[in-house]
Protein backbone atom coordinates (compact mmCIF):
# COMPACT_ATOMS: atom_id res chain seq x y z
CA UNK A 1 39.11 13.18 274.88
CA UNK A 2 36.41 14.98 272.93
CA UNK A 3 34.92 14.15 270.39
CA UNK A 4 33.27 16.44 267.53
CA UNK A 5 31.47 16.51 264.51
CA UNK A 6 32.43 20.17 262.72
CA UNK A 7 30.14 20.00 259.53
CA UNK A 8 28.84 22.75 256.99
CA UNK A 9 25.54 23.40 256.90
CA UNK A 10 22.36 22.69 258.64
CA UNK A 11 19.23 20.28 258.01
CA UNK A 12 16.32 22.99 257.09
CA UNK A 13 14.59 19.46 256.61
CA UNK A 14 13.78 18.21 259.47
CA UNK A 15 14.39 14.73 258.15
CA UNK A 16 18.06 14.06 259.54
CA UNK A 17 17.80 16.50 262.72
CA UNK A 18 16.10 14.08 265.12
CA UNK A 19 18.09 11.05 264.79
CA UNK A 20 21.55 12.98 264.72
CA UNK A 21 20.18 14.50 268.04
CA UNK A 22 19.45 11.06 269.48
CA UNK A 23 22.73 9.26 268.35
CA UNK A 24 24.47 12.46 269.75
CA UNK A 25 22.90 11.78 273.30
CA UNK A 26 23.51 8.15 273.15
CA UNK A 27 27.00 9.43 272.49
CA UNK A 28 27.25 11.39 275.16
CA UNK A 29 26.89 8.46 277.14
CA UNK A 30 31.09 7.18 276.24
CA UNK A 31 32.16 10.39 275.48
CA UNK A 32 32.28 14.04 275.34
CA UNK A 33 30.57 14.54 272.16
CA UNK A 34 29.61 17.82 270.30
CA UNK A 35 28.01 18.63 266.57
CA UNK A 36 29.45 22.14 265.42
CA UNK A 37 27.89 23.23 262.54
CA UNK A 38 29.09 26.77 260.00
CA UNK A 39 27.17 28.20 257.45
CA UNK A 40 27.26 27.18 254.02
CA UNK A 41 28.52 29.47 251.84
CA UNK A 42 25.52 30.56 249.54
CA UNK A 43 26.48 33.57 247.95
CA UNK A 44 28.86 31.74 246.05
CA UNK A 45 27.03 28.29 245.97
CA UNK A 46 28.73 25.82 243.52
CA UNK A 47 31.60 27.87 242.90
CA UNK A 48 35.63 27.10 244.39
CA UNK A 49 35.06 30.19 245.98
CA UNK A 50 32.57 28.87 247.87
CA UNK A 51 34.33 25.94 249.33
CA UNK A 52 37.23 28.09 250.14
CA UNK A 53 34.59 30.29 252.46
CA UNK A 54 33.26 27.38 253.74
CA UNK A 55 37.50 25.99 254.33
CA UNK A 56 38.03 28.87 256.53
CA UNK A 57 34.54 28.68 258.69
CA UNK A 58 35.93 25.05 259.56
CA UNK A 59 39.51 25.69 259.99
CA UNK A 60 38.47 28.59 262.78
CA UNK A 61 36.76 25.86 264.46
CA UNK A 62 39.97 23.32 264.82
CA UNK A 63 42.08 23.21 267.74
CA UNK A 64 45.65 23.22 266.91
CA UNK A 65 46.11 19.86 268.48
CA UNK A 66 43.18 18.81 267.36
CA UNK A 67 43.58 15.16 265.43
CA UNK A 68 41.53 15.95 262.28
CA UNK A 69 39.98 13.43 260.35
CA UNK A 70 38.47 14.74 257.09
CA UNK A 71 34.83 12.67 255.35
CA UNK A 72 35.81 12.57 251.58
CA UNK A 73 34.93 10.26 249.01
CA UNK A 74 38.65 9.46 248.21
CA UNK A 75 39.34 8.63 251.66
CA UNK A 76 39.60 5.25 253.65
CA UNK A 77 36.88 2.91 253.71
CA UNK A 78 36.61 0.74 256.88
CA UNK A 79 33.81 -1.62 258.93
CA UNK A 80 32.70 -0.56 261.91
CA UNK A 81 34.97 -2.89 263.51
CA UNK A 82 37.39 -0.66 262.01
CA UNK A 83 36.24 2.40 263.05
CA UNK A 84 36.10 1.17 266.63
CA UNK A 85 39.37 0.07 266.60
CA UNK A 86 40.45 3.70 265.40
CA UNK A 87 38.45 5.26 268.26
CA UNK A 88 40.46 2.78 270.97
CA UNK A 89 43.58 4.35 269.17
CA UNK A 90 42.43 7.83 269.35
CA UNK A 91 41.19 7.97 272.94
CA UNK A 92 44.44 6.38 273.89
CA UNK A 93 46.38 9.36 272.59
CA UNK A 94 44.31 11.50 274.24
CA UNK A 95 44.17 13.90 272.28
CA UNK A 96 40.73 15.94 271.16
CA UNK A 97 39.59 14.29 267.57
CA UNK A 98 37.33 16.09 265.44
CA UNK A 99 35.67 14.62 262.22
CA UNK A 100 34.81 17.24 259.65
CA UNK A 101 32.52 16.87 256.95
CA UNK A 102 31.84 19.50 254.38
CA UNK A 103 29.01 20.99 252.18
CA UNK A 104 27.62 19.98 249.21
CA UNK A 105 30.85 20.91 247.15
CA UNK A 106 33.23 19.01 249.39
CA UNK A 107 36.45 19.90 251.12
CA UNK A 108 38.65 22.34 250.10
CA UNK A 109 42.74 21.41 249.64
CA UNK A 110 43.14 23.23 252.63
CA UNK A 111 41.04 20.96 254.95
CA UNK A 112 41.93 17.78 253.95
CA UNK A 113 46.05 19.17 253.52
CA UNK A 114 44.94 19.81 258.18
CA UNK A 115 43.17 15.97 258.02
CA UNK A 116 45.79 13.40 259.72
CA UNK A 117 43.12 10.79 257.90
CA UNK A 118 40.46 10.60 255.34
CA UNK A 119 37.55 8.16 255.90
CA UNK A 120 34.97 7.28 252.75
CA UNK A 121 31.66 6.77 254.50
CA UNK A 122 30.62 4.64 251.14
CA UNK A 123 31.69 4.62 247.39
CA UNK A 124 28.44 6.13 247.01
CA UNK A 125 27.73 9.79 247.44
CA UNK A 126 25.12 10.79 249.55
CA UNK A 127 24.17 14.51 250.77
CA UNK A 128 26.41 15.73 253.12
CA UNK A 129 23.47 15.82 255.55
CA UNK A 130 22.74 12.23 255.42
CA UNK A 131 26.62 11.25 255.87
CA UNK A 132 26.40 13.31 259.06
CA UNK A 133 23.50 11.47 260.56
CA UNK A 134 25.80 7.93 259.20
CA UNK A 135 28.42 9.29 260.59
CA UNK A 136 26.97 9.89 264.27
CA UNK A 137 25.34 6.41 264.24
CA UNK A 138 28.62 4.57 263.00
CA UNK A 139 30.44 6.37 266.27
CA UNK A 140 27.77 5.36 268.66
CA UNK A 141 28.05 2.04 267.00
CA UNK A 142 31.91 2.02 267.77
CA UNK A 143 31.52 2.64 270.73
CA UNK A 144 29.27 0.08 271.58
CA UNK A 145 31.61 -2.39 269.95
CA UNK A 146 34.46 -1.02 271.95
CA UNK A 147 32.59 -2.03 275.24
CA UNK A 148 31.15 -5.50 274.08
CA UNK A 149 27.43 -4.14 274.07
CA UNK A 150 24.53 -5.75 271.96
CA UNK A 151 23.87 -2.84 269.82
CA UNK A 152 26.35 -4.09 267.24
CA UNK A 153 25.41 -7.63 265.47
């Protein structure tokens, strides 16, 4: 199984960049791991129009098979416990899982109408930059969970 992050945008920052790398390579350690990233759509920043430009960037990247599971504010909230127990599942159906978060505007209908299931990081909102880096650590954490390591307390 593989296991990707497709996300809009990149951190111009520098803030989230190095920990997303390291919680990647820890990753890398359980699993096949990859961050994809498209371009945000700036011409048309703010606008539907945008989000729709940024819909199709992410939709090219999904395999057809691909079990999608789409970051949205409206979407399931679990533990980590939780989210462990949903990575067992999903390596046990063995099929390629990719968790796609998008830009500042969101996810278009389209995108979360391809999502199997919607996860809430939080109630709160935070940039889409900073979910990413949450988002990385939280599957590092699940895995660490799933094999009984000290990481998780």
């Amino acid at each position: 199984m593989r296991l990707r992050v497709v996300a809009v945008g990149r951190d111009r920052s520098g803030l989230y960049a190095p920990a997303i790398e390291e919680y990647a390579k820890r990753l890398g350690r359980y699993a096949r791991f990859e961050l994809v990233e498209v371009p945000e759509a700036r011409k048309h920043a703010g606008t539907a129009q945008a989000k729709e430009e940024e819909a199709g960037s992410l939709l090219a990247k999904l395999g057809p098979r691909e079990r999608v599971v789409a970051l949205d504010e409206r979407g399931a909230e679990w533990t980590s416990v939780q989210l462990a127990e949903r990575v067992r599942r999903w390596t046990e159906g063995g099929r390629d899982v990719a968790l796609v978060i998008g830009g500042s505007d969101g996810l278009s209908r389209a995108v979360l109408d391809r999502a199997e299931e919607t996860l809430a990081l939080s109630r709160l909102t935070l940039a889409h930059r900073l979910a990413r880096l949450v988002l990385v650590e939280q599957l590092y954490r699940a895995m660490t969970i799933l094999r009984g390591e000290p990481y998780h307390k």
